[in-house]
C-alpha atoms as a PDB file:
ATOM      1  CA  UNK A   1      -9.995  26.334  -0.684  1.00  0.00           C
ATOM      2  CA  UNK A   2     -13.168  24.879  -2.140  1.00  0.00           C
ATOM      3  CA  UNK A   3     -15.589  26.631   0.553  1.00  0.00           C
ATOM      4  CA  UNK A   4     -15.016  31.080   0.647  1.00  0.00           C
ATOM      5  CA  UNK A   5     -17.508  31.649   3.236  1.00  0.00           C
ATOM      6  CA  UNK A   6     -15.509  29.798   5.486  1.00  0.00           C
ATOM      7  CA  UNK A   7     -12.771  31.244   4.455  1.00  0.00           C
ATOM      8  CA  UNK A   8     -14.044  34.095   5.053  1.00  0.00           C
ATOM      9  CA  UNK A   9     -15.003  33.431   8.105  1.00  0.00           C
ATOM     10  CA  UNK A  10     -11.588  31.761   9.264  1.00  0.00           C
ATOM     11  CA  UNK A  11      -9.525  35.002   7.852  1.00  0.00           C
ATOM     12  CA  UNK A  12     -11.923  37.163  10.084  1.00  0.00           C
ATOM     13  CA  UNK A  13     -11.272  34.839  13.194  1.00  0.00           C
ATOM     14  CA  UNK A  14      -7.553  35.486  12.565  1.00  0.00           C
ATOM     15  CA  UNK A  15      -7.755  38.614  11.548  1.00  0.00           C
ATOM     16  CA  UNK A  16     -10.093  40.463  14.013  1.00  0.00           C
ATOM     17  CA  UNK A  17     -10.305  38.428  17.178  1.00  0.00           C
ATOM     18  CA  UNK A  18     -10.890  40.563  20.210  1.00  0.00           C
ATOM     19  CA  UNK A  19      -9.316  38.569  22.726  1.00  0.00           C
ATOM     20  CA  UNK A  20      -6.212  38.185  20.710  1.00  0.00           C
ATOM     21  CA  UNK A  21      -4.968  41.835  21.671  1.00  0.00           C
ATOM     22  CA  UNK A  22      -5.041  40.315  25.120  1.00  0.00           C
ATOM     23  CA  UNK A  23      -2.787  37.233  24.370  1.00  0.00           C
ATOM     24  CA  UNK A  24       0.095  36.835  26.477  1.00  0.00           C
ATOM     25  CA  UNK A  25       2.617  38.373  24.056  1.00  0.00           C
ATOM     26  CA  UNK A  26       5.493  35.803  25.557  1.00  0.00           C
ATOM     27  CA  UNK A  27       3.427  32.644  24.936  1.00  0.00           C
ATOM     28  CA  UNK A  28       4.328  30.183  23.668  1.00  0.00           C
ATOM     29  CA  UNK A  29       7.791  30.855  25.391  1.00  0.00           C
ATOM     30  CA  UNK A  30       8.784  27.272  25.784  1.00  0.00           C
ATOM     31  CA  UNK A  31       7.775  23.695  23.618  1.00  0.00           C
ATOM     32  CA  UNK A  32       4.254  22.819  23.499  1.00  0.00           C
ATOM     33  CA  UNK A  33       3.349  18.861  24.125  1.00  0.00           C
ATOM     34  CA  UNK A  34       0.990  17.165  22.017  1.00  0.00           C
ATOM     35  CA  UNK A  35      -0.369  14.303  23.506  1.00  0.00           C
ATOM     36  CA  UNK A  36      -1.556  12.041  20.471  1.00  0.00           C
ATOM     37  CA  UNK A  37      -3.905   9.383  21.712  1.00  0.00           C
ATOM     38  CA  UNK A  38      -3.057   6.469  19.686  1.00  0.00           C
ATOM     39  CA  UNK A  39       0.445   4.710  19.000  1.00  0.00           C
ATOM     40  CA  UNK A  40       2.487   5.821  16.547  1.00  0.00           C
ATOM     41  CA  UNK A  41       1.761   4.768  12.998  1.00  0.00           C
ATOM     42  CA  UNK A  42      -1.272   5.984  12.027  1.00  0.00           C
ATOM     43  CA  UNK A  43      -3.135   9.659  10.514  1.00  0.00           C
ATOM     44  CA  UNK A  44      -3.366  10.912  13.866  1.00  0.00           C
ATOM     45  CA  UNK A  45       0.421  11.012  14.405  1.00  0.00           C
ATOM     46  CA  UNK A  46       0.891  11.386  10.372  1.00  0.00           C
ATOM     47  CA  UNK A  47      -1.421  14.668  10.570  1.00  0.00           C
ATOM     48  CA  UNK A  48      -0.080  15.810  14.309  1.00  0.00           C
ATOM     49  CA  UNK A  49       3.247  15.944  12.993  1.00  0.00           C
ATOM     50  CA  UNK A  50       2.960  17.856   9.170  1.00  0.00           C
ATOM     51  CA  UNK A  51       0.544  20.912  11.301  1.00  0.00           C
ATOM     52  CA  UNK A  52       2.902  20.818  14.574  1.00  0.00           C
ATOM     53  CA  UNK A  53       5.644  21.085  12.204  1.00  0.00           C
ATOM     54  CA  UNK A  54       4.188  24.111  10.628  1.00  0.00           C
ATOM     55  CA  UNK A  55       3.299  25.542  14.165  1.00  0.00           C
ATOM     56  CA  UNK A  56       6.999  25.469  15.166  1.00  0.00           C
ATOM     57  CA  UNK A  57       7.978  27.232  12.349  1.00  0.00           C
ATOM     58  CA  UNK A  58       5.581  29.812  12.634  1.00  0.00           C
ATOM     59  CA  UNK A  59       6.359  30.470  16.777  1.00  0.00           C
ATOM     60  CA  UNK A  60       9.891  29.192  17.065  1.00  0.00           C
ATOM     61  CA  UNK A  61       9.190  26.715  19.620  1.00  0.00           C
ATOM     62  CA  UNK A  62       8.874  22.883  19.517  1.00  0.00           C
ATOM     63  CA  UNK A  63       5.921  21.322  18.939  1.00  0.00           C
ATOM     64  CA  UNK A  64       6.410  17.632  20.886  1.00  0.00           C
ATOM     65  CA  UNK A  65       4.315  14.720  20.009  1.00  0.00           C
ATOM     66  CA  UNK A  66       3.504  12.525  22.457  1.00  0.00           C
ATOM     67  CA  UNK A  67       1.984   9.397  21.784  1.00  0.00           C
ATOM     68  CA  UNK A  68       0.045   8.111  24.519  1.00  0.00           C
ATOM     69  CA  UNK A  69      -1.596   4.914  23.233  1.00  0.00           C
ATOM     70  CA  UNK A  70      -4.455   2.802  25.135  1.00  0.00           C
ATOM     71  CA  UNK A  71      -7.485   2.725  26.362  1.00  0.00           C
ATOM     72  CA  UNK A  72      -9.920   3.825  23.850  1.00  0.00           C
ATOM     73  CA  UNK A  73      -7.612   7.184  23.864  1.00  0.00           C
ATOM     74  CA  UNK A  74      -9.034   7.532  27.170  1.00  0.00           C
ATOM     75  CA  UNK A  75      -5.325   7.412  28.391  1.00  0.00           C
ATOM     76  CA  UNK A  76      -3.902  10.271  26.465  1.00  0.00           C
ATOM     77  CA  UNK A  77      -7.090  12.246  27.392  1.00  0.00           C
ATOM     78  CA  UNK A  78      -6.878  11.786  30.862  1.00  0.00           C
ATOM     79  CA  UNK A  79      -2.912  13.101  30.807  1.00  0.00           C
ATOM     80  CA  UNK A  80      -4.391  16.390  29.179  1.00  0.00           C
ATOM     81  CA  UNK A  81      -7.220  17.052  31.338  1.00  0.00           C
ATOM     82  CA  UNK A  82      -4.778  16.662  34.582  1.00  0.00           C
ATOM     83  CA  UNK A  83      -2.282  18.892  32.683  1.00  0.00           C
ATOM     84  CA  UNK A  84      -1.893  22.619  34.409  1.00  0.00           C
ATOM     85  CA  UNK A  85      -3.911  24.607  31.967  1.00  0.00           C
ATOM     86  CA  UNK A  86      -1.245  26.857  30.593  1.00  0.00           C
ATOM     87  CA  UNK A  87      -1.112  26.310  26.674  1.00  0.00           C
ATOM     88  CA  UNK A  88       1.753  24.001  26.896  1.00  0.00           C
ATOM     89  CA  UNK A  89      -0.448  20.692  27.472  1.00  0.00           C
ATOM     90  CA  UNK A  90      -2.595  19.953  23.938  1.00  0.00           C
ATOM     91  CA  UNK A  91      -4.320  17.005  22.825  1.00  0.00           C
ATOM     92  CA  UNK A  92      -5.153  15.802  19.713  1.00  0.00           C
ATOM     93  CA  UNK A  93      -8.395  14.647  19.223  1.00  0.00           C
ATOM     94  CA  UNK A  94     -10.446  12.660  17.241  1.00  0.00           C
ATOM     95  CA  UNK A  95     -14.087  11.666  16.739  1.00  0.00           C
ATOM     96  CA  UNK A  96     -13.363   8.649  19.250  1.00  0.00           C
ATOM     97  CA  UNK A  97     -14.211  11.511  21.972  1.00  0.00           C
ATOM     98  CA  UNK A  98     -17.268  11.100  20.895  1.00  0.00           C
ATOM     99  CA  UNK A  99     -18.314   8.149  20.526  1.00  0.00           C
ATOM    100  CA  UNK A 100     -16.161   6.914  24.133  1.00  0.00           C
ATOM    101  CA  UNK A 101     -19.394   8.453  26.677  1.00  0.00           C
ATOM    102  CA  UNK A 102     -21.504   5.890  24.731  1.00  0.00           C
ATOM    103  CA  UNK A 103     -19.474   2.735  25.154  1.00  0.00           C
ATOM    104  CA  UNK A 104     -17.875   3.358  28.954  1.00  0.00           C
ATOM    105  CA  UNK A 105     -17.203   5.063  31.653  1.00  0.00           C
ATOM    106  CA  UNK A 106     -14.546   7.674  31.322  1.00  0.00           C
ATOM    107  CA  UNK A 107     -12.240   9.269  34.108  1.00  0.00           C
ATOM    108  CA  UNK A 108     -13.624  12.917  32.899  1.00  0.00           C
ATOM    109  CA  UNK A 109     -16.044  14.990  31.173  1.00  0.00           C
ATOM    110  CA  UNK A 110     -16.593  14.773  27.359  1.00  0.00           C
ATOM    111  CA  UNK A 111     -16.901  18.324  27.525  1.00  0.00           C
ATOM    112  CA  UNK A 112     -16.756  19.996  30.957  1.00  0.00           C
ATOM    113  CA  UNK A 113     -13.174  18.925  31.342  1.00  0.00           C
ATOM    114  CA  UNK A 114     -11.962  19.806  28.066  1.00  0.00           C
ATOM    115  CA  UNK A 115     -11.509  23.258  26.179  1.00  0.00           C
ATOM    116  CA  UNK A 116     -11.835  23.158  22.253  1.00  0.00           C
ATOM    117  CA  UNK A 117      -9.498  24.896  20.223  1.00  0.00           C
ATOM    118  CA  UNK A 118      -9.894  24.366  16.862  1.00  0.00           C
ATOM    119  CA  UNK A 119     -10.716  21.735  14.000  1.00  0.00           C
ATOM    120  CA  UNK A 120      -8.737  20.464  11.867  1.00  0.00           C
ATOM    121  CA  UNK A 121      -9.578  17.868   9.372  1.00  0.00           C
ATOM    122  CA  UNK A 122     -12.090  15.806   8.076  1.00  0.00           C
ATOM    123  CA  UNK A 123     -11.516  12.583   6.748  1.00  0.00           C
ATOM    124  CA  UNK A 124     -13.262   9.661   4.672  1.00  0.00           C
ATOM    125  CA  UNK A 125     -13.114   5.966   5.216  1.00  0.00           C
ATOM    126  CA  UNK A 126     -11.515   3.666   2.936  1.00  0.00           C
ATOM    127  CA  UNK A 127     -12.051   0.418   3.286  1.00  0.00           C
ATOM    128  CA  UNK A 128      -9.219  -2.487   2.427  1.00  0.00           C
ATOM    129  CA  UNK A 129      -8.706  -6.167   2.136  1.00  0.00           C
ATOM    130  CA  UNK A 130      -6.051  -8.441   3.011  1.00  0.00           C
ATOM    131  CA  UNK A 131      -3.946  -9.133  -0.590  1.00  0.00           C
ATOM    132  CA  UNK A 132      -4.940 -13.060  -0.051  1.00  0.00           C
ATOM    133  CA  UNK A 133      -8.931 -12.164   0.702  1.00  0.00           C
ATOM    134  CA  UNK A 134     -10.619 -13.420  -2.876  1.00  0.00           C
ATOM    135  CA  UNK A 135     -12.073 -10.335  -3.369  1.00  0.00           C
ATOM    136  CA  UNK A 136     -12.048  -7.718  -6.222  1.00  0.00           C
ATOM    137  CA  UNK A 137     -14.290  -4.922  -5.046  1.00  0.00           C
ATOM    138  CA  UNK A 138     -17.216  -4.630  -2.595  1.00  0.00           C
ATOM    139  CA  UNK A 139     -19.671  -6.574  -3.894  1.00  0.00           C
ATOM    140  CA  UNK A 140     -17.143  -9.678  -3.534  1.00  0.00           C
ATOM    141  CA  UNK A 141     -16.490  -9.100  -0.493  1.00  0.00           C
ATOM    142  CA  UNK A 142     -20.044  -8.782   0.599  1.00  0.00           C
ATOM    143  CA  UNK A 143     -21.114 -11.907  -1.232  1.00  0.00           C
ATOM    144  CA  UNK A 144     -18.253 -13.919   0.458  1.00  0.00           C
ATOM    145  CA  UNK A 145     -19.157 -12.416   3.977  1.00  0.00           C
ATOM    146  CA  UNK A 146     -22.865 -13.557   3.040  1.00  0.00           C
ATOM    147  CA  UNK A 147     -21.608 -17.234   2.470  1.00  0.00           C
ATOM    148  CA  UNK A 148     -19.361 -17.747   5.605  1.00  0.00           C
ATOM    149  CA  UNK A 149     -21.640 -15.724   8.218  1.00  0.00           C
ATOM    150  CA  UNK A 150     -18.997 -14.707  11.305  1.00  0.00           C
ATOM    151  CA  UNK A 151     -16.436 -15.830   9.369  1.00  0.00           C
ATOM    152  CA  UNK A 152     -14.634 -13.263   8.045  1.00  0.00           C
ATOM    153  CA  UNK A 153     -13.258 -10.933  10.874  1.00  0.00           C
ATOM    154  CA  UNK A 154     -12.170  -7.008  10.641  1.00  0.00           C
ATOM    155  CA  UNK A 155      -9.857  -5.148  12.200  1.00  0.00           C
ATOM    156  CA  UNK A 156     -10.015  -1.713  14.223  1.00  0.00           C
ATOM    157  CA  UNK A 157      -8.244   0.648  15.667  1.00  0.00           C
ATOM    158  CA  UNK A 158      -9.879   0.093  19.007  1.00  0.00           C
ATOM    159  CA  UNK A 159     -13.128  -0.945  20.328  1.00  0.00           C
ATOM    160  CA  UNK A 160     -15.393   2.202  20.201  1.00  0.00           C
ATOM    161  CA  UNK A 161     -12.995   3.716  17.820  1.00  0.00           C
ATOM    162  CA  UNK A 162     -14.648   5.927  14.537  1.00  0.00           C
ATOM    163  CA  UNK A 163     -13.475   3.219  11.851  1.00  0.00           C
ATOM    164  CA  UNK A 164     -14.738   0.533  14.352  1.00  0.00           C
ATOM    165  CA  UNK A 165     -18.035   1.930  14.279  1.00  0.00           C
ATOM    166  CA  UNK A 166     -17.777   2.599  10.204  1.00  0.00           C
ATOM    167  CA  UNK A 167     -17.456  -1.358   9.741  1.00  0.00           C
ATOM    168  CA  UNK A 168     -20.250  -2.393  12.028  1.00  0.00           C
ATOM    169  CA  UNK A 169     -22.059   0.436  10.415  1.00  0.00           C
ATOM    170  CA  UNK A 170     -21.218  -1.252   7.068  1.00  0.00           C
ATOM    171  CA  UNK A 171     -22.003  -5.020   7.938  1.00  0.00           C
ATOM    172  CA  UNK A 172     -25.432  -3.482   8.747  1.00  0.00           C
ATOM    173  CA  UNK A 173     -26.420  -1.953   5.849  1.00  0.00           C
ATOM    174  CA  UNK A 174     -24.723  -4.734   3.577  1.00  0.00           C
ATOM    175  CA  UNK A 175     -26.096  -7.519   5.481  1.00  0.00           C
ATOM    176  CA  UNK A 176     -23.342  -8.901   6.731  1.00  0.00           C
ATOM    177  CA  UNK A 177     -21.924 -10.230   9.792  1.00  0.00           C
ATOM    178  CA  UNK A 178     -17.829 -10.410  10.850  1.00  0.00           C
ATOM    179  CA  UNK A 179     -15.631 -10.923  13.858  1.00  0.00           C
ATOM    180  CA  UNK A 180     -14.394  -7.317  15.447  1.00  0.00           C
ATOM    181  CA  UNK A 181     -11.063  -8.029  16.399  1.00  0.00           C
ATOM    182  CA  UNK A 182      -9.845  -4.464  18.063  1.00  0.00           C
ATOM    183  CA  UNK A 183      -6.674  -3.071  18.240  1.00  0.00           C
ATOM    184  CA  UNK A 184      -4.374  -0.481  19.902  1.00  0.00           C
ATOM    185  CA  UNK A 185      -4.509   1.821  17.074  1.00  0.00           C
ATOM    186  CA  UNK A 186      -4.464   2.016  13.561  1.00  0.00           C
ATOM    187  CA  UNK A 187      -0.417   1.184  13.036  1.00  0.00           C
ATOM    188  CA  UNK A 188      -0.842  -2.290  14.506  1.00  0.00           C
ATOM    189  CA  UNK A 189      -4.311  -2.958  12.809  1.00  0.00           C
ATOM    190  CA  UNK A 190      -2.047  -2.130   9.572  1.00  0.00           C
ATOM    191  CA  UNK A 191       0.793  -4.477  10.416  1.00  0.00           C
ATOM    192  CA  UNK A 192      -1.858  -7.473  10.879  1.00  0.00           C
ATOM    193  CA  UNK A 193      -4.170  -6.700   8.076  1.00  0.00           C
ATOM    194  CA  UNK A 194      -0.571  -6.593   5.758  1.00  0.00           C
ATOM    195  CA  UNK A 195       0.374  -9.956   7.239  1.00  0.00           C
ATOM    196  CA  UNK A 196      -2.717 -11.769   7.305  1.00  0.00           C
ATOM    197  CA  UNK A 197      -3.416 -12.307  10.787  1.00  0.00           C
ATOM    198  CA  UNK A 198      -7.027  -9.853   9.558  1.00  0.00           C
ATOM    199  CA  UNK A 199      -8.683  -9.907   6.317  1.00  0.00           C
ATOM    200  CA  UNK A 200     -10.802  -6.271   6.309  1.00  0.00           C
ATOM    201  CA  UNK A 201      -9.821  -2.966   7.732  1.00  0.00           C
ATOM    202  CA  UNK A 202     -11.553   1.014   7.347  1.00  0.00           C
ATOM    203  CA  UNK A 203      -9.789   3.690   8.187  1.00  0.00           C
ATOM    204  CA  UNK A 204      -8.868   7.467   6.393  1.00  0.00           C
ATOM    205  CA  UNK A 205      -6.999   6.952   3.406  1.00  0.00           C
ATOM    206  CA  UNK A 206      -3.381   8.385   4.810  1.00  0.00           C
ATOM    207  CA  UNK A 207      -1.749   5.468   6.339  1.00  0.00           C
ATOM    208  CA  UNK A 208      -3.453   3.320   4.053  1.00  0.00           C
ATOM    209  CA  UNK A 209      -2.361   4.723   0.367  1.00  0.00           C
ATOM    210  CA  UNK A 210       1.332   3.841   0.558  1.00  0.00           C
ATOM    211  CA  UNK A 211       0.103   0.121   1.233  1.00  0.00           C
ATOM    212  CA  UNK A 212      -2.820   0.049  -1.409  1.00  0.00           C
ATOM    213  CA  UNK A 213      -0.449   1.789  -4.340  1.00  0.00           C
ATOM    214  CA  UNK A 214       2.796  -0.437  -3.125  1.00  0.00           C
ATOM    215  CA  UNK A 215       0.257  -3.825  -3.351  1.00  0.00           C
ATOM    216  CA  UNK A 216      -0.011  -4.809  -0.429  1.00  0.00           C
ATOM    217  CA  UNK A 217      -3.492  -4.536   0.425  1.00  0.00           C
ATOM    218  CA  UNK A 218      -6.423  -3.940  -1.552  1.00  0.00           C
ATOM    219  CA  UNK A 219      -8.610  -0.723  -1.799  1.00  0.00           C
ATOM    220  CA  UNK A 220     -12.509  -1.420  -1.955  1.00  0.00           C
ATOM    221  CA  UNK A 221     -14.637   1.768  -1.774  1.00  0.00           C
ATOM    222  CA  UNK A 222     -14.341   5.228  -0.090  1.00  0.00           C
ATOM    223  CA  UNK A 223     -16.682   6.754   1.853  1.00  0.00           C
ATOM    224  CA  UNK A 224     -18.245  10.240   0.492  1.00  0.00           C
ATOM    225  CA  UNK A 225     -19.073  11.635  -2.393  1.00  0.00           C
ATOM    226  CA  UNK A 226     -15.977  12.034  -4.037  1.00  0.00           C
ATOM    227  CA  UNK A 227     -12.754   9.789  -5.494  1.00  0.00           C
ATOM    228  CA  UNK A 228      -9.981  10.863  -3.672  1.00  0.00           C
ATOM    229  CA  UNK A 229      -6.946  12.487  -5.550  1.00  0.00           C
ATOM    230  CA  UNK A 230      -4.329   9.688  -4.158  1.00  0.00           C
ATOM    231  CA  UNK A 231      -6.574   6.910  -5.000  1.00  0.00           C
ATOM    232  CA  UNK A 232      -8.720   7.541  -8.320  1.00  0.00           C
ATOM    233  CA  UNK A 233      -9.245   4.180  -9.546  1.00  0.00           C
ATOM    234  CA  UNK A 234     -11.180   3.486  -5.843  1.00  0.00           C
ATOM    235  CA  UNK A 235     -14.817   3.944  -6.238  1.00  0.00           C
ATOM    236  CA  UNK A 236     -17.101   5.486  -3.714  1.00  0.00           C
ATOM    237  CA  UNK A 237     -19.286   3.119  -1.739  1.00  0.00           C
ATOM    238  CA  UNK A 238     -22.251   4.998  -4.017  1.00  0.00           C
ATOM    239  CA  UNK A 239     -20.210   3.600  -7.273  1.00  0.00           C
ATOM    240  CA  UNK A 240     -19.967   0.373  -5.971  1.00  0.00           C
ATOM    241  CA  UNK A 241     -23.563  -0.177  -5.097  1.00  0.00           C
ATOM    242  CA  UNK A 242     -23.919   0.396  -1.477  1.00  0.00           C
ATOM    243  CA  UNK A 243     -25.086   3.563  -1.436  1.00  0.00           C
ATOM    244  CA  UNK A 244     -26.940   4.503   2.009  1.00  0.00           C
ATOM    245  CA  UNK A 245     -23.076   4.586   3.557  1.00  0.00           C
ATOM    246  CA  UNK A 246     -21.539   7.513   5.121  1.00  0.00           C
ATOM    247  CA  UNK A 247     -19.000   7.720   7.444  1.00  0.00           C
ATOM    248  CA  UNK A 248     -16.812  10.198   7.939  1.00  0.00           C
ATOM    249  CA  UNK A 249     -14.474  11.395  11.230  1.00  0.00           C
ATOM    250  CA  UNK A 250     -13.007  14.623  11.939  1.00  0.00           C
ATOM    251  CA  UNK A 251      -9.646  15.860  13.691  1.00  0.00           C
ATOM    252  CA  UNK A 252      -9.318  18.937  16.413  1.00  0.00           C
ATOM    253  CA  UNK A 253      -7.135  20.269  19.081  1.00  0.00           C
ATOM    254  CA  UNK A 254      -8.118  20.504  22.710  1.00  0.00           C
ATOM    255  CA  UNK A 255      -6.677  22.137  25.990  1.00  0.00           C
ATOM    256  CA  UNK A 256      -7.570  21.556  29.490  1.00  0.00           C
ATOM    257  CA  UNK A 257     -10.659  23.217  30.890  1.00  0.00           C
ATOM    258  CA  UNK A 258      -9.814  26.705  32.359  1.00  0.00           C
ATOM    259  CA  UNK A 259      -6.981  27.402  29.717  1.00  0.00           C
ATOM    260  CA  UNK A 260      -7.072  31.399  29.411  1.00  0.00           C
ATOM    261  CA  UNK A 261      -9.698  32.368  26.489  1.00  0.00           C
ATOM    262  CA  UNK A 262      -6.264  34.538  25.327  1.00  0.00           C
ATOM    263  CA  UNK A 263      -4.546  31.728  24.794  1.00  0.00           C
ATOM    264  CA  UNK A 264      -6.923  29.352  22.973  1.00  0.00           C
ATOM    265  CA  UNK A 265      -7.555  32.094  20.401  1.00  0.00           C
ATOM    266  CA  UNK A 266      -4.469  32.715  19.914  1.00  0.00           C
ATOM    267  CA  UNK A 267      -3.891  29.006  19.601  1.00  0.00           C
ATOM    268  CA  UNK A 268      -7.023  28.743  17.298  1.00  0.00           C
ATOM    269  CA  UNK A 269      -5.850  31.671  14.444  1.00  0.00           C
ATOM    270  CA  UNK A 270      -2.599  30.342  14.176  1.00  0.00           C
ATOM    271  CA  UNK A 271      -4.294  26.651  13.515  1.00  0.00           C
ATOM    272  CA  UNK A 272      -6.662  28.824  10.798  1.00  0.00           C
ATOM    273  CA  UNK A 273      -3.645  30.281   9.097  1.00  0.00           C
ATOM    274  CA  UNK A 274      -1.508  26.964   8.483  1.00  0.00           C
ATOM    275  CA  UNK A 275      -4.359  24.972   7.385  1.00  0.00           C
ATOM    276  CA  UNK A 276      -5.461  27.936   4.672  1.00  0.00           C
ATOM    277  CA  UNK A 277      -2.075  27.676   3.434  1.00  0.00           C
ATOM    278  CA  UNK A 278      -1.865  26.294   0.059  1.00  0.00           C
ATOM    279  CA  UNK A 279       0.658  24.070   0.388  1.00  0.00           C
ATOM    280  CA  UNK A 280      -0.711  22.712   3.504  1.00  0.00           C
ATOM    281  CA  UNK A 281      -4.432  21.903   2.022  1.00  0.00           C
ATOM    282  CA  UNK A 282      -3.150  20.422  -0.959  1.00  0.00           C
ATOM    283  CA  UNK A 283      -0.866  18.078   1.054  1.00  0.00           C
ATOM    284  CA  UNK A 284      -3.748  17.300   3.133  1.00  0.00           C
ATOM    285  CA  UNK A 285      -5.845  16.624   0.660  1.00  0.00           C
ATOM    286  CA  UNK A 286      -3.790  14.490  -1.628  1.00  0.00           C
ATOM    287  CA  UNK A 287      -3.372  12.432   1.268  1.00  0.00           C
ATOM    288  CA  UNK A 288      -6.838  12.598   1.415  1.00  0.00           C
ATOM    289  CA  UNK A 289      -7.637  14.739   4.682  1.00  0.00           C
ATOM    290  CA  UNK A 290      -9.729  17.769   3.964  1.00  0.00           C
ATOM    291  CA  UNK A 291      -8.969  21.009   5.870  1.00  0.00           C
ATOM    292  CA  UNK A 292     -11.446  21.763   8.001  1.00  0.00           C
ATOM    293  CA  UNK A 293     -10.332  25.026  10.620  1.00  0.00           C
ATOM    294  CA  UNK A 294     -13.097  26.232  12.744  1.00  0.00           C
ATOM    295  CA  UNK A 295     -13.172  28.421  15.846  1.00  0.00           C
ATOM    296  CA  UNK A 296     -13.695  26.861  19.408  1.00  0.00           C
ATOM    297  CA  UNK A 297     -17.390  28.016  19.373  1.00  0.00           C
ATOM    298  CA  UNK A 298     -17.570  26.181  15.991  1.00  0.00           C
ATOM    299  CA  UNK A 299     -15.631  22.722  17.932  1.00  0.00           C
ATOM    300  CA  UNK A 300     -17.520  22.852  20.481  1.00  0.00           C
ATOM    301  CA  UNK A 301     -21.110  22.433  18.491  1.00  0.00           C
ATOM    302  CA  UNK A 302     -19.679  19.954  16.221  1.00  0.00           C
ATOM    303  CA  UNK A 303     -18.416  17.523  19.518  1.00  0.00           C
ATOM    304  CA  UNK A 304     -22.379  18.230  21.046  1.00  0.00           C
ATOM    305  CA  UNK A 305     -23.409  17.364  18.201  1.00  0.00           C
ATOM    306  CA  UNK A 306     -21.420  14.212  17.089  1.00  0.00           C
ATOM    307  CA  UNK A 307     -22.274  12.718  21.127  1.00  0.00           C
ATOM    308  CA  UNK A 308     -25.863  12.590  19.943  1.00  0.00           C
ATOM    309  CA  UNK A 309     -24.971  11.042  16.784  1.00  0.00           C
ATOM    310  CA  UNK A 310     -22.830   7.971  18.059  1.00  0.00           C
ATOM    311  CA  UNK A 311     -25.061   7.766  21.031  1.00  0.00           C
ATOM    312  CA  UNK A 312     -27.882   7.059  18.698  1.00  0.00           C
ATOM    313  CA  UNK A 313     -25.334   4.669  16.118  1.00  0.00           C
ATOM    314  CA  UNK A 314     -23.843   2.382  19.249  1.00  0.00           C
ATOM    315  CA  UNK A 315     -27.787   1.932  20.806  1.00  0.00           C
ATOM    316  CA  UNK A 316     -28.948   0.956  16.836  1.00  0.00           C
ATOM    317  CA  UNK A 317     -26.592  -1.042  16.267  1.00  0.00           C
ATOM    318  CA  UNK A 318     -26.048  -2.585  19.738  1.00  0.00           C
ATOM    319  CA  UNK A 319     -22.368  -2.226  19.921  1.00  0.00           C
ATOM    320  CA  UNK A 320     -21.015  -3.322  23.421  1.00  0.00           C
ATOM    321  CA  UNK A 321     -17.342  -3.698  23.592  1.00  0.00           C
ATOM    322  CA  UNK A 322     -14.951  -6.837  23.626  1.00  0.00           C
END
């Protein structure tokens, strides 16, 4: 991995834990649920699936995904909170738990309710066109969104959602103004931007390289500093002259509040040790996710920290949803 003091500081998390001498030497003893927020179709799911995978491996036990789609992932959140705080209930989470106590009233607690386990990944936004929008790169696009004001419309993976957010972000700083139409996750926000029914669309690069290298949509600019392996010929938004843009989004696991401390470390090495894995960074990061494992202490700052952030985003920028 690029970073060795974190590595360091992961392999000392997995290697010297306290509490882990504690852990319930039978768990897990049956298959784990992960409750996925979002349909089926997008990273989430993609991601849930390659580390779940490893996870059964490693224990022996299945790791079931669960998609539970809707409601700003509010529904899938909601299932894990009321879960019986055992282990065997996860959720995975993204930065839309973040941004969600800014935009609505949720059933629970962004973070009394909810015990972080560990982080996962952190991923960059790519933004892409529809194959028939008569654009070439980003300055096109912003030049034709300047000549038809409201025009143009964009696609999400929900209202409230991180790559939601990203575009309004974007149409700010370019200038710009475009219709929101939301969706109920990032697979059917594909499926419409592919057939034409929406013309712009951000989101990590993972779902969206198979489409982009295949033709069927059109790769503008990538969020951070770097090209990303998949993608090389895609500039950053720097490169392509809009550079005051950042937006990135990050991936975690969660358990119900009151989970047993023994379990969520034990939960949280085991997450440390498949994503310092060689194979499993490199396959992360050529899809264009980069491993990111962190203790729950380590969660738990970053989600305090990222409410302030989107609080402060949504009340700039005004964002009320549809």
């Amino acid at each position: 991995m690029r970073y060795p003091a974190l590595r360091r500081a992961v392999l000392s998390l997995v290697l010297f834990c306290p509490s882990m001498a504690f852990a319930q030497a039978g768990y897990p003893g049956k298959p784990i649920r992960m409750i996925v927020p979002f349909p089926p179709g997008g990273s989430t799911t993609i991601i849930a699936r390659l580390i779940g995978q490893k996870l059964t491996d490693s224990w022996g036990q299945q790791v079931v995904i669960d998609n539970r789609g809707g409601g700003n992932t509010i529904i899938g959140s909601e299932a894990m909170v009321k879960a019986t705080p055992d282990g065997y209930t996860l959720l995975h989470v993204t930065s839309t738990h973040t941004i969600n106590p800014s935009l609505l009233k949720t059933p629970y607690d962004a973070i009394r309710d909810f015990a972080p386990v560990a982080t996962l990944v952190r991923t960059e936004t790519l933004l892409v066109v529809n194959m028939q929008l008569p654009v070439n790169n980003l300055q096109e696009l912003i030049a034709l969104a300047k000549s038809k004001p409201g025009q143009l419309n964009f696609a999400s993976s929900g209202s409230g959602t991180s790559n939601h957010l990203a575009l309004e972000l974007f149409s700010i700083l370019a200038g710009i103004k475009m219709q929101h139409i939301p969706h109920k996750g990032a697979g059917p926000a594909i499926t419409d931007l592919v057939g034409g029914q929406v013309q712009v669309f951000s989101n990590n690069a993972l779902p969206l390289t198979p489409f982009v290298k295949s033709g069927r949509m059109r790769a503008l600019a990538i969020s951070g500093n770097n090209r990303l392996r998949g993608l090389p010929e895609v500039p950053t938004f720097a490169e392509a002259g809009l550079p005051g843009f950042s937006a990135n989004s990050w991936q975690g696991v969660m358990a119900p509040a009151r989970t047993p401390r023994a379990i969520i470390d034990k939960l949280s090495a085991e997450y440390a040790r498949i994503l310092l894995r060689q194979e499993v960074s490199d396959t992360l990061q050529k899809m264009g996710a980069e491993p990111m494992p962190g203790s729950p202490e380590q969660f738990a700052a970053l989600i305090k920290a990222d409410l302030l952030r989107y609080a402060k985003l949504v009340k700039d920028a005004k964002i009320r949803l549809e």
